[in-house]
N, C-alpha and C. Protein backbone atom coordinates (compact mmCIF):
# COMPACT_ATOMS: atom_id res chain seq x y z
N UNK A 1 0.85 -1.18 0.00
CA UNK A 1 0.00 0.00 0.00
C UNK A 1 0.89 1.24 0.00
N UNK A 2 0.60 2.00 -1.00
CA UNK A 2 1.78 3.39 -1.14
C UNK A 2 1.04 4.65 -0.41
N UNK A 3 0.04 4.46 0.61
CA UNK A 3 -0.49 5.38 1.56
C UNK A 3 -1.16 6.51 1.19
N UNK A 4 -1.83 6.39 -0.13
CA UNK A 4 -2.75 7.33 -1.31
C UNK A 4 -3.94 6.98 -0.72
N UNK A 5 -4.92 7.60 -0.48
CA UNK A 5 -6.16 7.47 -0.78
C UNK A 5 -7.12 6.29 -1.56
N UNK A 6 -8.03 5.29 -1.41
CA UNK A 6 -8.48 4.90 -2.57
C UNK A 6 -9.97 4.80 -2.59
N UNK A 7 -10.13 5.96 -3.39
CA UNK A 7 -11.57 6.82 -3.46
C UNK A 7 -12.19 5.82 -3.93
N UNK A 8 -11.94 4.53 -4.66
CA UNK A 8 -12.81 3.72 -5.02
C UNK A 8 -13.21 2.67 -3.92
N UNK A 9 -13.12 2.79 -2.87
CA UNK A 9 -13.51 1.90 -1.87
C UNK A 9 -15.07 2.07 -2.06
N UNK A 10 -15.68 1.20 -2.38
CA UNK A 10 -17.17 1.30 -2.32
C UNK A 10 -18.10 0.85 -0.65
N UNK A 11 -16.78 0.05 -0.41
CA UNK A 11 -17.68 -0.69 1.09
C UNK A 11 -18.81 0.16 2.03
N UNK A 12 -18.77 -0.39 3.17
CA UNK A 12 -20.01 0.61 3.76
C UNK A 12 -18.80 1.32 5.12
N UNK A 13 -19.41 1.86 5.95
CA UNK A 13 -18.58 2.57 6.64
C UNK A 13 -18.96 0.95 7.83
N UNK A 14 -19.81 0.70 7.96
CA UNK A 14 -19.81 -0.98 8.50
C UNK A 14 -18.33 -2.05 8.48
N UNK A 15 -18.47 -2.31 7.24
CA UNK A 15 -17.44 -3.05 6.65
C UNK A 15 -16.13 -2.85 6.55
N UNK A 16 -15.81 -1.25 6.60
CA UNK A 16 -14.59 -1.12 6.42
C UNK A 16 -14.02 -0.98 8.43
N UNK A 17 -14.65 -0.89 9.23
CA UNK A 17 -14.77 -0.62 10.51
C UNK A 17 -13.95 -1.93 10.71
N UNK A 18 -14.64 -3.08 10.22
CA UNK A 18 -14.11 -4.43 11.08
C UNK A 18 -12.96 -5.25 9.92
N UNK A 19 -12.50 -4.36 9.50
CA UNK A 19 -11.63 -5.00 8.23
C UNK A 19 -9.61 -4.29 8.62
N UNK A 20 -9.04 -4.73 8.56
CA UNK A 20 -7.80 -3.69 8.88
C UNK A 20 -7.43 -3.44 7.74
N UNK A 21 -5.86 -3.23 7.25
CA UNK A 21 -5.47 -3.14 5.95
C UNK A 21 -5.25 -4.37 5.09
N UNK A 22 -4.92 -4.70 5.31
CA UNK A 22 -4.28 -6.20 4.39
C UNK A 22 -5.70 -7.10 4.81
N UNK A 23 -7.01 -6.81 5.23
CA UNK A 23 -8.19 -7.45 5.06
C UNK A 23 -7.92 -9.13 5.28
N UNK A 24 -7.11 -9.38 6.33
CA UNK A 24 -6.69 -10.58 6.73
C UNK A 24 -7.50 -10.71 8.23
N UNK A 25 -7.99 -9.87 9.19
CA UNK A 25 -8.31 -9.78 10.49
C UNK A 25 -9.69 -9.02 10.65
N UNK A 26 -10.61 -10.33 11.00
CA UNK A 26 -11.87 -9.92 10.93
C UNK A 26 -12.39 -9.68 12.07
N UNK A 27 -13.64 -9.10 12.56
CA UNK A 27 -14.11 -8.81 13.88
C UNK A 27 -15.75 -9.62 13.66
N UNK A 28 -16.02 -10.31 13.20
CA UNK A 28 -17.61 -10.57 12.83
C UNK A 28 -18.16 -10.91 14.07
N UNK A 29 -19.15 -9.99 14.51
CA UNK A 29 -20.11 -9.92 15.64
C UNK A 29 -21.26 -9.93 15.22
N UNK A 30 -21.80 -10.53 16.11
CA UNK A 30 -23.43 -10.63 16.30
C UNK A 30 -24.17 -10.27 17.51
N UNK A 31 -25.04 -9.71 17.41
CA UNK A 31 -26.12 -8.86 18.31
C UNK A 31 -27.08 -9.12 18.90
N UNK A 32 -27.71 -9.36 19.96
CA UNK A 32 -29.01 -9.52 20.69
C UNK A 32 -29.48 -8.88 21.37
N UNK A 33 -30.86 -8.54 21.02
CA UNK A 33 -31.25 -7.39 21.89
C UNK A 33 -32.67 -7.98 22.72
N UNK A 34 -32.87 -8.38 23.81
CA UNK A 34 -33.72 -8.78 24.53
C UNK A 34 -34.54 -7.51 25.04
N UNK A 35 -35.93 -7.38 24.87
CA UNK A 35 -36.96 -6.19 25.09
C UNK A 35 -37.66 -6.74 26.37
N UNK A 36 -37.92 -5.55 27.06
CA UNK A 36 -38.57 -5.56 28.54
C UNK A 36 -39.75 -4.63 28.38
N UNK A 37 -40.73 -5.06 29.22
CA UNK A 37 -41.48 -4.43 29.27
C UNK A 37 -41.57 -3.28 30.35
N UNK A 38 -40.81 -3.85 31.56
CA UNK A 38 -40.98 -2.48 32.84
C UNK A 38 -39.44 -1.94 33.07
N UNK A 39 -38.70 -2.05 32.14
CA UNK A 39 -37.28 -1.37 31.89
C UNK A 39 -36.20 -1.55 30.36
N UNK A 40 -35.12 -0.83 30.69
CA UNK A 40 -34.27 -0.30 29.31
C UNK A 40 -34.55 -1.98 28.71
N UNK A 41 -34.62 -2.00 27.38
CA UNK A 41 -34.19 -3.46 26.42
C UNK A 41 -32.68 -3.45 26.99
N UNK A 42 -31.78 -4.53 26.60
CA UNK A 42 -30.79 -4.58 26.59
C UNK A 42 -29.84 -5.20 25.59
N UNK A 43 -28.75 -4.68 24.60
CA UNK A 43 -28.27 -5.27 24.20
C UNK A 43 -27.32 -5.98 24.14
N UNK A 44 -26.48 -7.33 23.51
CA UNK A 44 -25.61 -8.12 23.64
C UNK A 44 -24.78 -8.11 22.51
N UNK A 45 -23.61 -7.49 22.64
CA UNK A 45 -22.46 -7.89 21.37
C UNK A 45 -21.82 -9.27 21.66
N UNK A 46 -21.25 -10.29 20.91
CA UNK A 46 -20.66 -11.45 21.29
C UNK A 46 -19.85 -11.72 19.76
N UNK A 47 -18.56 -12.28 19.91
CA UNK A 47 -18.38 -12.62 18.61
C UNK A 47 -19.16 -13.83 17.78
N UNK A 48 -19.31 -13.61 16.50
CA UNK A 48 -20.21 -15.06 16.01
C UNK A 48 -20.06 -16.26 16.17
N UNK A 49 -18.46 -16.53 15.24
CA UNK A 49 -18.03 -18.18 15.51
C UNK A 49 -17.40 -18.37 17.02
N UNK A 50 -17.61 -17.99 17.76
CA UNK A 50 -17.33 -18.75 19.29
C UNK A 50 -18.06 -20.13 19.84
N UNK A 51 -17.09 -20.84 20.78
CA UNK A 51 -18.20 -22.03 20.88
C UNK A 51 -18.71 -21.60 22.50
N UNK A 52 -19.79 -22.04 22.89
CA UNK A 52 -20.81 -21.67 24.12
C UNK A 52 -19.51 -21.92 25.09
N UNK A 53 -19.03 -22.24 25.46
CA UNK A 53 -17.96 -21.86 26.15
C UNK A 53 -17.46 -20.29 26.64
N UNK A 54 -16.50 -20.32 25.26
CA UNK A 54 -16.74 -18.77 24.86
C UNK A 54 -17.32 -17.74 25.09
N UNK A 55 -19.05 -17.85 24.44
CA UNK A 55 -19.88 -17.21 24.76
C UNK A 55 -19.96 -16.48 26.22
N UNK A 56 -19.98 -17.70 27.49
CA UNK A 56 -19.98 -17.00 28.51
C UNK A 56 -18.99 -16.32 29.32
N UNK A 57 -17.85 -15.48 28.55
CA UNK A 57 -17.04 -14.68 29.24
C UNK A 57 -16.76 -13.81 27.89
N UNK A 58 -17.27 -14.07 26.91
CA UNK A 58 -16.63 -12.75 25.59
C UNK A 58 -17.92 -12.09 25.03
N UNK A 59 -18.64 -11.17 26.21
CA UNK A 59 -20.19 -10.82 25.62
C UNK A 59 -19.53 -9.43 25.72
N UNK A 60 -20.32 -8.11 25.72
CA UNK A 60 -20.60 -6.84 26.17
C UNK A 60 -22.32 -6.63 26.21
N UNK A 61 -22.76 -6.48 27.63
CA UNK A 61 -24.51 -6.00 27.62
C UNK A 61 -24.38 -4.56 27.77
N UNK A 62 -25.17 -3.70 27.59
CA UNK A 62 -25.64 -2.55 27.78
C UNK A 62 -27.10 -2.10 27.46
N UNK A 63 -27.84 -0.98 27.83
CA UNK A 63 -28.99 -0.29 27.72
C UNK A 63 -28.97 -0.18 26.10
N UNK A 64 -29.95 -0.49 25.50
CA UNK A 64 -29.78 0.12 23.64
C UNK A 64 -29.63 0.77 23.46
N UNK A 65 -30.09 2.63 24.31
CA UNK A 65 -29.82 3.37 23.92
C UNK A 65 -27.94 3.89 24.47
N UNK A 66 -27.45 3.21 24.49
CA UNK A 66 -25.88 3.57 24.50
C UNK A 66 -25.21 3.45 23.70
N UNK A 67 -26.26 2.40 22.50
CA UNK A 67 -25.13 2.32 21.20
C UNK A 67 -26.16 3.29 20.30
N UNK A 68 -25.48 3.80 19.33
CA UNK A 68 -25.39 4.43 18.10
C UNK A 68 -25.03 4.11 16.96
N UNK A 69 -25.21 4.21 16.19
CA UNK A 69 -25.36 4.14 14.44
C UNK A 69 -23.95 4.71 14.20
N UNK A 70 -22.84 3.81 13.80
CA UNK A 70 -21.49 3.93 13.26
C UNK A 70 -21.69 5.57 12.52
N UNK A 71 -22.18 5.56 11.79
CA UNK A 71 -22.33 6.79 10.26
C UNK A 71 -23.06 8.32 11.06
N UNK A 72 -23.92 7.97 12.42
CA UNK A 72 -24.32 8.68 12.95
C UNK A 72 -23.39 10.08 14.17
N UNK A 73 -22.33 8.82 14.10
CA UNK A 73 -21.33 9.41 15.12
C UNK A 73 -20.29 10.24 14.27
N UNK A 74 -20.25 9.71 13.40
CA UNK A 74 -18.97 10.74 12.29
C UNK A 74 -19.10 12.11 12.38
């Protein structure tokens, strides 16, 4: 990479987030958002291919409204 610009990147601002340079190191997450009726929903980041093992020590929960829209924050 000669450190130019490359205006032809079409990706989404999504995609290019979890991608590094050499597009060898991925981040693919998946999301759950469990809804309440007498308080905040809550959501769950976790990576995808993990095995249930995994799962129960590599989560992040929070209130929904703490996350934001990648493109929203720019």
């Amino acid at each position: 990479m000669d450190g130019s610009a490359d205006v032809s990147d079409d990706r989404t601002a999504r995609e290019r987030r979890f991608t590094t340079e050499d597009d060898s190191f991925r981040y693919p997450l998946e999301t759950v958002v469990v809804r309440y009726e007498d308080r905040s929903d809550r959501r769950t980041i976790l990576p995808k291919n993990c095995s249930d093992d995994e799962k129960l020590t590599t989560w992040l929960t929070a209130n929904v409204e703490a996350f934001v829209d990648l493109d929203d924050a720019r």
